[in-house]
Protein backbone atom coordinates (compact mmCIF):
# COMPACT_ATOMS: atom_id res chain seq x y z
CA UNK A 1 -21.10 26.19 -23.57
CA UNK A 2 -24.12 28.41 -21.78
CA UNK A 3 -26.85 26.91 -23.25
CA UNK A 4 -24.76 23.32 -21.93
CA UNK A 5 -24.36 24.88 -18.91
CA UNK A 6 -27.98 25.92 -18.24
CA UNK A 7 -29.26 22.66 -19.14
CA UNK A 8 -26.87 21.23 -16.92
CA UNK A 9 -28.52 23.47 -14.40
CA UNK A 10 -31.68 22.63 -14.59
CA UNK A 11 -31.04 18.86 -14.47
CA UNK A 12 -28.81 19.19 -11.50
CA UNK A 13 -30.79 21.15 -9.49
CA UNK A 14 -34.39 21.68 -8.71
CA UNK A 15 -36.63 25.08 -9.51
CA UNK A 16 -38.18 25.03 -5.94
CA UNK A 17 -34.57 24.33 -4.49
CA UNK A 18 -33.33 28.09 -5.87
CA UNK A 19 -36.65 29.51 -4.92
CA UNK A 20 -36.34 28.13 -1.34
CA UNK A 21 -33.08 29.54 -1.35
CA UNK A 22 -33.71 33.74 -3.20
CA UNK A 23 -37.22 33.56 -0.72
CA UNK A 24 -34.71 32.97 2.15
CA UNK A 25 -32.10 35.98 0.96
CA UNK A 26 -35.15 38.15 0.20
CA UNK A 27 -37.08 37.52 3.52
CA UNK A 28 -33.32 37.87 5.60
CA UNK A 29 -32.86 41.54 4.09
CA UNK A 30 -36.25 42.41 4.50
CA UNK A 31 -35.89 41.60 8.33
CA UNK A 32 -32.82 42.77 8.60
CA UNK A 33 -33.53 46.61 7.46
CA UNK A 34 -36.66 46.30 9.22
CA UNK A 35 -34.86 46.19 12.38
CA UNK A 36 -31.74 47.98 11.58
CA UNK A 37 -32.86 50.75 14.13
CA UNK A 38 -33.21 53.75 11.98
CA UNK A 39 -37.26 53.94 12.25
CA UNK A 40 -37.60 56.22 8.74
CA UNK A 41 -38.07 53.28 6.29
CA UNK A 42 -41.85 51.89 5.93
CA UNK A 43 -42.49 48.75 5.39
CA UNK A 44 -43.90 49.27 1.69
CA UNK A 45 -40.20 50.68 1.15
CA UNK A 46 -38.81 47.66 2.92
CA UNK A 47 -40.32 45.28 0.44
CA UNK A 48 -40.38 47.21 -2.76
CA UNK A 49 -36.84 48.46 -2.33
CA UNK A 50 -35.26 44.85 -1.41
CA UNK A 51 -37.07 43.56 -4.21
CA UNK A 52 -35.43 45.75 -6.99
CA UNK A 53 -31.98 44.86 -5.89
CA UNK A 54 -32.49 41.41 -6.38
CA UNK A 55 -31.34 41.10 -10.30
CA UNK A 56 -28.05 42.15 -8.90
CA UNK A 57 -28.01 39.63 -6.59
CA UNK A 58 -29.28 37.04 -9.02
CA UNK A 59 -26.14 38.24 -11.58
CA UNK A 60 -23.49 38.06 -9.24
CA UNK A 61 -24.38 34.59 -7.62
CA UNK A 62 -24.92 32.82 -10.57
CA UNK A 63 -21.80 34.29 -12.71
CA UNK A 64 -19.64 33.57 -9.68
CA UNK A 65 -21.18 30.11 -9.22
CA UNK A 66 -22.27 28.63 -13.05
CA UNK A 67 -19.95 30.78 -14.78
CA UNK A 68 -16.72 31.39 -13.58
CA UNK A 69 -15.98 28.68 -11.02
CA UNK A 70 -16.75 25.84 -13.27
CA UNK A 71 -15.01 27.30 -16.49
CA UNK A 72 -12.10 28.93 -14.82
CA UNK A 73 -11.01 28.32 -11.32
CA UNK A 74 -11.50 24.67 -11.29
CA UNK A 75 -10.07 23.93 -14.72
CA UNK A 76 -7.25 26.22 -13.10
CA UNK A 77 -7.26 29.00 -15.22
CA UNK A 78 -6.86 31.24 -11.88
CA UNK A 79 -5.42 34.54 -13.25
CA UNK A 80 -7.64 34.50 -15.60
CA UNK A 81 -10.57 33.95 -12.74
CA UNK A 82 -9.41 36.78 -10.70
CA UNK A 83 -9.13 39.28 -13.60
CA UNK A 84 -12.84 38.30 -14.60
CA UNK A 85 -14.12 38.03 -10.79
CA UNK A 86 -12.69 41.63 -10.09
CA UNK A 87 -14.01 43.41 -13.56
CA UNK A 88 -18.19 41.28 -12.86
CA UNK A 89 -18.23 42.35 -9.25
CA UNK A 90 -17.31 45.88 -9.84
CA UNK A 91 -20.09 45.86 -13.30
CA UNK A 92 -22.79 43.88 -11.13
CA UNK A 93 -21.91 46.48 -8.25
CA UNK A 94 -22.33 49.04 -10.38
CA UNK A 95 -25.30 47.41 -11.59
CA UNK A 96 -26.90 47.75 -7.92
CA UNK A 97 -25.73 50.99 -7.10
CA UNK A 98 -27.86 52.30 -10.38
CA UNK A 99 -31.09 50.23 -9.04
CA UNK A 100 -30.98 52.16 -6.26
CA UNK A 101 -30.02 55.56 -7.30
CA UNK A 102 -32.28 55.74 -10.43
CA UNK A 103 -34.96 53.24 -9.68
CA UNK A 104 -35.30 53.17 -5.84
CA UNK A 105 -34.31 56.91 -4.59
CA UNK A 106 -37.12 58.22 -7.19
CA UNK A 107 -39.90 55.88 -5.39
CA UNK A 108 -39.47 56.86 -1.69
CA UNK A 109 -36.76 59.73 -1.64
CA UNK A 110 -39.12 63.12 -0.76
CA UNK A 111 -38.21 66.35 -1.19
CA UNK A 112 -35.71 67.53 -4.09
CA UNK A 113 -32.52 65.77 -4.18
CA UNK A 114 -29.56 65.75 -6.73
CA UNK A 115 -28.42 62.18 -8.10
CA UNK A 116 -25.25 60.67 -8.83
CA UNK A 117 -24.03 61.58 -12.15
CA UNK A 118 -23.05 58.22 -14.63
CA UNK A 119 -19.19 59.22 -14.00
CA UNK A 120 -19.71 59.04 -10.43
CA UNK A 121 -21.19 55.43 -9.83
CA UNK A 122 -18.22 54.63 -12.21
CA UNK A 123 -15.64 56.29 -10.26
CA UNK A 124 -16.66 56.34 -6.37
CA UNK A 125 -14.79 52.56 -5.83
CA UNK A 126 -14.94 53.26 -2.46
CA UNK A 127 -18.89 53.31 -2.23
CA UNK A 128 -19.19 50.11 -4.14
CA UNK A 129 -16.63 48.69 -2.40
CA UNK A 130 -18.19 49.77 1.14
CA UNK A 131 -22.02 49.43 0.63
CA UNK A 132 -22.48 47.06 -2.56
CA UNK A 133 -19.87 44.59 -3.02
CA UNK A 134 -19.99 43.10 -0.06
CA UNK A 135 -23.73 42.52 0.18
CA UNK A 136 -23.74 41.11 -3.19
CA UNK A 137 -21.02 38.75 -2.74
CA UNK A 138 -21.88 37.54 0.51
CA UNK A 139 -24.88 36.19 -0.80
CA UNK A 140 -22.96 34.98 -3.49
CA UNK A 141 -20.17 33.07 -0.88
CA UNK A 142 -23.28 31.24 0.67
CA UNK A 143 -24.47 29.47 -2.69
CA UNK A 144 -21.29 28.80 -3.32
CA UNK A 145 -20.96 27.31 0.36
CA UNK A 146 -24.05 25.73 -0.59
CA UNK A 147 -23.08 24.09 -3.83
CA UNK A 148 -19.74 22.80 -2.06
CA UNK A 149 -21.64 20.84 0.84
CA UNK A 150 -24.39 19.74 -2.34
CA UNK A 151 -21.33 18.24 -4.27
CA UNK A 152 -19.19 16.65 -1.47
CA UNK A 153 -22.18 14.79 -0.31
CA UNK A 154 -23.39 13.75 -3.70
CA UNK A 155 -19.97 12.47 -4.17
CA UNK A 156 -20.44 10.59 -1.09
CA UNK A 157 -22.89 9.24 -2.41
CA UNK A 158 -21.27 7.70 -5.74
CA UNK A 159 -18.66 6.83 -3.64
CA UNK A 160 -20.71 4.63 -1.75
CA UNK A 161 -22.72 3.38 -4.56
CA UNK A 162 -19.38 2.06 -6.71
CA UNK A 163 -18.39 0.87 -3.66
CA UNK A 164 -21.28 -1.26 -3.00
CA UNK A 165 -21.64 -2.31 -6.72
CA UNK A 166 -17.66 -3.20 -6.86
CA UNK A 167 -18.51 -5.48 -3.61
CA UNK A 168 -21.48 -6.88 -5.26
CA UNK A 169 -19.72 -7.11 -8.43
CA UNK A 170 -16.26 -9.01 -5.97
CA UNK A 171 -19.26 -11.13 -4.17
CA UNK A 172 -21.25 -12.29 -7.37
CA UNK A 173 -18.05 -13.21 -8.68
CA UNK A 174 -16.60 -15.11 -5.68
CA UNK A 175 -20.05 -17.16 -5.58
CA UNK A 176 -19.83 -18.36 -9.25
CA UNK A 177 -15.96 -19.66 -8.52
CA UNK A 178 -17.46 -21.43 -5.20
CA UNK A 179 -20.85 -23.28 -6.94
CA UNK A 180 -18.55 -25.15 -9.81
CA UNK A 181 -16.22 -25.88 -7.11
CA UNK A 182 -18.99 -27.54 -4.71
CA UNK A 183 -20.48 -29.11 -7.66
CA UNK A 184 -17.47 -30.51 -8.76
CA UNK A 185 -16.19 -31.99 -5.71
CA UNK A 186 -19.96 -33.62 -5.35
CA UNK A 187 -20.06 -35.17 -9.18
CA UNK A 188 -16.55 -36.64 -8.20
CA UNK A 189 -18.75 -38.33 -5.47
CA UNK A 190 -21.43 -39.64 -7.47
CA UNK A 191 -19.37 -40.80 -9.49
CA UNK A 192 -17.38 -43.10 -7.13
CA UNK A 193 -20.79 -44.61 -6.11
CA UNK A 194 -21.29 -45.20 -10.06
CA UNK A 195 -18.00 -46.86 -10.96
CA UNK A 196 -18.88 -49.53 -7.51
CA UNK A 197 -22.35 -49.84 -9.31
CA UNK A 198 -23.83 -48.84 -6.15
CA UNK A 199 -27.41 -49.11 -5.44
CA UNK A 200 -27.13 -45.59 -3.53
CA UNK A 201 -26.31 -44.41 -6.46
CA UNK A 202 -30.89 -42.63 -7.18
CA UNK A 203 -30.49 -41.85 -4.09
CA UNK A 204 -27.59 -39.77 -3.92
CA UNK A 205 -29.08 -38.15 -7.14
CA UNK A 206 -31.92 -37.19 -5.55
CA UNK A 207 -30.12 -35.62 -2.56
CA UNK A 208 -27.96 -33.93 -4.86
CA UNK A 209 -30.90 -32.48 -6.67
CA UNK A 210 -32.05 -30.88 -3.33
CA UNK A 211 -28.51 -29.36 -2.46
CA UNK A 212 -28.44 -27.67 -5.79
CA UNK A 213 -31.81 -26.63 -5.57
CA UNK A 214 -30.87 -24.77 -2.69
CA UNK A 215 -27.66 -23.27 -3.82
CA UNK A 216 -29.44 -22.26 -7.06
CA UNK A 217 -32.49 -20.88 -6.88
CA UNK A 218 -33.05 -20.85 -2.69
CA UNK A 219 -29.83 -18.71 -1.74
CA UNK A 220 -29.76 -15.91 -4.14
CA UNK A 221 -29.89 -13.43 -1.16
CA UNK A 222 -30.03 -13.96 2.58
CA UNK A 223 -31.58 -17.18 4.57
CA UNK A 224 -33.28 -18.68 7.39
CA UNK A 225 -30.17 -20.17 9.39
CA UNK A 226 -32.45 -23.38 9.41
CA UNK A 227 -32.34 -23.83 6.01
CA UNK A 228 -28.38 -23.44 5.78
CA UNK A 229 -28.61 -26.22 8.69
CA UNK A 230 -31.05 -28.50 6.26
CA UNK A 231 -28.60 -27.96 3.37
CA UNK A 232 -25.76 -29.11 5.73
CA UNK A 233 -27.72 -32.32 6.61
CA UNK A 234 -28.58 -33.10 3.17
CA UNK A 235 -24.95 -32.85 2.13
CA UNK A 236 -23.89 -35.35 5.16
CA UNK A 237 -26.56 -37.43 4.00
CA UNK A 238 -24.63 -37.71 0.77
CA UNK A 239 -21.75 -38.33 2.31
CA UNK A 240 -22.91 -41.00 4.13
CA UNK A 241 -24.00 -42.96 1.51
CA UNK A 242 -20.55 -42.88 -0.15
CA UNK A 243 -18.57 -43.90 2.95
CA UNK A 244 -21.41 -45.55 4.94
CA UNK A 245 -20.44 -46.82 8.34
CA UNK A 246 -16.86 -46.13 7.80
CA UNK A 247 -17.42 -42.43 8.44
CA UNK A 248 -18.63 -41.28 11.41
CA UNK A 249 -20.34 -37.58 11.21
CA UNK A 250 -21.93 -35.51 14.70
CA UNK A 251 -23.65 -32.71 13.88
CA UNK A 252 -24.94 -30.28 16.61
CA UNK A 253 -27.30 -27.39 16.53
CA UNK A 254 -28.30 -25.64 19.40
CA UNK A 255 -30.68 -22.94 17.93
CA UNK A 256 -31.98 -20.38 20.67
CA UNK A 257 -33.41 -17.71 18.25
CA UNK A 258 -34.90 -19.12 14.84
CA UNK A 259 -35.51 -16.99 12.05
CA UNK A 260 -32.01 -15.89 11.92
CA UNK A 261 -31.05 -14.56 8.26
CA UNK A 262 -27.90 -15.54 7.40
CA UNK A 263 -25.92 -15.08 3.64
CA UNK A 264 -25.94 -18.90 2.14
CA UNK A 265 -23.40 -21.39 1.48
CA UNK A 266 -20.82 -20.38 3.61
CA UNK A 267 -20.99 -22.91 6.46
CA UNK A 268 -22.23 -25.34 3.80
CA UNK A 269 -18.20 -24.80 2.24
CA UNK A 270 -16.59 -25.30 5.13
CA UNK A 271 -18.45 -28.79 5.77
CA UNK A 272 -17.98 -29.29 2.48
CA UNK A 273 -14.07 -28.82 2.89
CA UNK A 274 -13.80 -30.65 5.87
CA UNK A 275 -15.28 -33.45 3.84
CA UNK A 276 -12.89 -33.25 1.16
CA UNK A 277 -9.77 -33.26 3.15
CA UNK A 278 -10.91 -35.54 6.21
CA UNK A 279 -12.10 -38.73 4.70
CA UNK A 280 -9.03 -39.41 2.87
CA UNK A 281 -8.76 -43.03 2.26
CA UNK A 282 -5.62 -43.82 4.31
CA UNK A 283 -7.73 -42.14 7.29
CA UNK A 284 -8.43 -44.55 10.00
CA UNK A 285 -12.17 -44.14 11.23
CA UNK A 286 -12.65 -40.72 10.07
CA UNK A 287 -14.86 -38.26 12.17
CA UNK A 288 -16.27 -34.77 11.51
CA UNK A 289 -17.56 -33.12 14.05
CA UNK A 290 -20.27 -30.00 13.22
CA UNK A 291 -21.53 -27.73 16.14
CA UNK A 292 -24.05 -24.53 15.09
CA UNK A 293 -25.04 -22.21 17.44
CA UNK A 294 -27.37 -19.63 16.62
CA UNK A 295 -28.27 -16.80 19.34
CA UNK A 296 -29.99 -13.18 18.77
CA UNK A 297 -26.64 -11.54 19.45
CA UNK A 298 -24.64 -14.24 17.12
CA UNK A 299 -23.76 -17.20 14.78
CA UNK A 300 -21.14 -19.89 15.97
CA UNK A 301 -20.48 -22.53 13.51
CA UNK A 302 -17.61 -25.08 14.24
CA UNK A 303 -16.18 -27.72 12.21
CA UNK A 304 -13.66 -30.40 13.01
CA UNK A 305 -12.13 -33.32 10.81
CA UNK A 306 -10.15 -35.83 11.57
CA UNK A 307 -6.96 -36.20 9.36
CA UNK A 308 -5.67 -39.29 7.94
CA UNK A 309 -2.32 -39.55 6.82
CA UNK A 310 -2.18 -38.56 3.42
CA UNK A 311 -4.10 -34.94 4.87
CA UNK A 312 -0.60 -34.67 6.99
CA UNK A 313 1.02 -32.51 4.30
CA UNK A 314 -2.15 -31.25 2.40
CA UNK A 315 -4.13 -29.62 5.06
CA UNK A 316 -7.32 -28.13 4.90
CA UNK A 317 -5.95 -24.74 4.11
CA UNK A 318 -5.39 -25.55 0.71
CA UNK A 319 -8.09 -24.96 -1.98
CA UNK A 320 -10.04 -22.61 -3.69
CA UNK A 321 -13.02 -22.79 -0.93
CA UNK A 322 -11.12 -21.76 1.81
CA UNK A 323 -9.77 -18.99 0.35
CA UNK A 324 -12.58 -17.86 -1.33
CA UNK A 325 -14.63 -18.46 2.32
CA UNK A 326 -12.71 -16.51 3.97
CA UNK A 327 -13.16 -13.06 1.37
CA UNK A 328 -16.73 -13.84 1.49
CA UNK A 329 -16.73 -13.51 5.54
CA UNK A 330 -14.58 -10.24 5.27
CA UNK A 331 -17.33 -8.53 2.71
CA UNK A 332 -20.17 -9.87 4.26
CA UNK A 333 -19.66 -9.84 7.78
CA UNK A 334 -17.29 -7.40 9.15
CA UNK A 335 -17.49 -8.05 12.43
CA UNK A 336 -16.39 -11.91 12.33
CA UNK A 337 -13.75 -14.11 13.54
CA UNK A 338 -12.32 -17.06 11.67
CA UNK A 339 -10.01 -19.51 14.07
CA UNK A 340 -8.44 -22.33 12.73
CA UNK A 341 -6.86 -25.24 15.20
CA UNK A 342 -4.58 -27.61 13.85
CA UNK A 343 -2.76 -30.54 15.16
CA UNK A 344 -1.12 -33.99 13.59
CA UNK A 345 -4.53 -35.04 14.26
CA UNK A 346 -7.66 -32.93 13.32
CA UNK A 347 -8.39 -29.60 12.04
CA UNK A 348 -10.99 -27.37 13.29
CA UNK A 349 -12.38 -24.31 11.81
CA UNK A 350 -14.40 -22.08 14.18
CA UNK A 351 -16.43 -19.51 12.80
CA UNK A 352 -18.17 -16.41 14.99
CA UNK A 353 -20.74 -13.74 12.99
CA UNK A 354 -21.73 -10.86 15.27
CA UNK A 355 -25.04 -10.18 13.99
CA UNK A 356 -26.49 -6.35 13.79
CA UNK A 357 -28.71 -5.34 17.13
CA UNK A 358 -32.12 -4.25 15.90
């Protein structure tokens, strides 16, 4: 489990990170004692002394932080974490108290001077406890501080990463339900033109070719508004040369700001459903009416269809394009209204995209 652990360690978490951090400890006492006010200490003692008390510092952080916290207070096993916590700090404190009686008191301490015995920096709990533990530990409390604010934002981080990859994963998976969908509703067209033997027949062919040129291969990420707009007037133009004069289509676009980059396919569906369900057959002069505005601040995209009276009962809402339209909207485009207007008459879909502000 240590050697696991270590690894784990070094995989996680940079060399130069944990250097950046001990220079930072080391440099803090060194300034610290340096202007503690008592004027006897030099500065060679300063650095040298500071220096040897640093493999207790070293022991106690990274016991607290790779060894017990990880294997015994978060799998729970608190009891067991206190009793363990209590007996390291008062060995590591120990530890520090015997750097600086037999290692640093020999260096700089003049004159002749009698040191602790073994018993007593085994037995004086109150000098650990008032001029070791603490500085060990608080040094200790601040990796751990560290390592908390590390982990909560790296788990910020994978939150945000599954959730963009379960919207792209929602999104991917909404646009292969809406392509059959549009494809099927257009073969269904070609092939009324086929069973009349109509000579628009190529030509519808060819239009279709471009439409699914465009929702293949052109609209695999974001687009030019315009070319949403030409993909629109394509599919009208196939439209049109099913019904013919009997349908009468206005289409609109008052584009202020071009270059607009929009997601694809969306206001192509809604035309597309406004086809479906306003040019029944028991419709009388059917109409559909297409407005797109495009401005720096926002989209507007409004369709209206006339309704015939077999659409009375089966309005527009039905289908798998509205529905799936309207999820698309509420992943892509957050800030976005969707109105719908009904009467015995018509049925209008207005859509408004607030686009981002640079």
């Amino acid at each position: 489990m240590g050697s696991n652990r270590l690894a784990l360690f070094f995989q996680t978490h940079t060399l130069g990170r944990h250097l950046g951090f001990w220079a930072l400890v080391y440099l803090t006492f060194v300034i610290t004692n340096s202007t503690s006010g008592t004027g006897s200490t030099s500065i060679l003692q300063n650095l040298v002394s500071n220096l040897i008390h640093m493999p207790a510092h070293l022991l106690a952080a990274y016991s607290l932080n790779y060894v017990l916290i990880p294997n015994l207070y978060r799998k729970r096993r608190h009891i067991l974490f206190v009793l363990l916590f209590l007996v390291s700090a008062y060995l590591i404190s120990i530890l520090d108290r015997f750097l600086n009686v037999y290692a640093i008191e020999p260096l700089f301490r003049e004159g002749d001077f009698k040191q602790e015995t073994a018993y007593q920096l085994f037995t004086q709990i109150d000098q650990l406890l008032e001029s070791y533990f603490p500085r060990l530990y608080l040094v200790a409390l601040a990796m751990t501080l560290i390592r908390i604010s590390n982990e909560n934002t790296r788990m910020r981080e994978v939150n945000l990463k599954l959730a963009n990859e379960k919207t792209t994963t929602e999104l991917n998976f909404l646009k292969a339900q809406l392509n059959p969908h549009f494809l099927f509703n257009t073969l269904n067209n070609l092939y009324s033109l086929a069973i009349q033997k109509s000579d628009k027949a190529p030509d519808a062919i060819a239009t279709l070719s471009e439409i699914l040129d465009y929702t293949i291969y052109q609209s695999q990420s974001t687009v030019n508004v315009e070319e949403e707009a030409q993909a629109i007037r394509s599919y009208i133009k196939l439209e049109q040369l099913r019904y013919g004069a009997a349908l009468n289509v206005k289409f609109a676009e008052h584009i202020e700001k071009s270059g607009v980059q929009i997601y694809p396919l969306l206001f192509l569906s809604i035309v597309e459903n406004a086809f479906k369900h306003g040019t029944g057959h028991t419709s009388t002069n059917p109409e559909i009416v297409i407005d797109l505005t495009v401005s720096a601040e926002f989209v507007r995209f409004m369709v209206k269809n006339s309704k015939g009276v077999a659409n009375n009962k089966s309005s527009n809402k039905k289908g798998i394009g509205v529905a799936n339209i309207k999820k698309q909207l509420a992943i892509l485009y957050p800030e976005h209204s969707y109105e719908v207007k009904e009467t015995e008459k018509s049925y209008q879909v207005d859509v408004r995209i607030e686009l981002p502000r640079p």
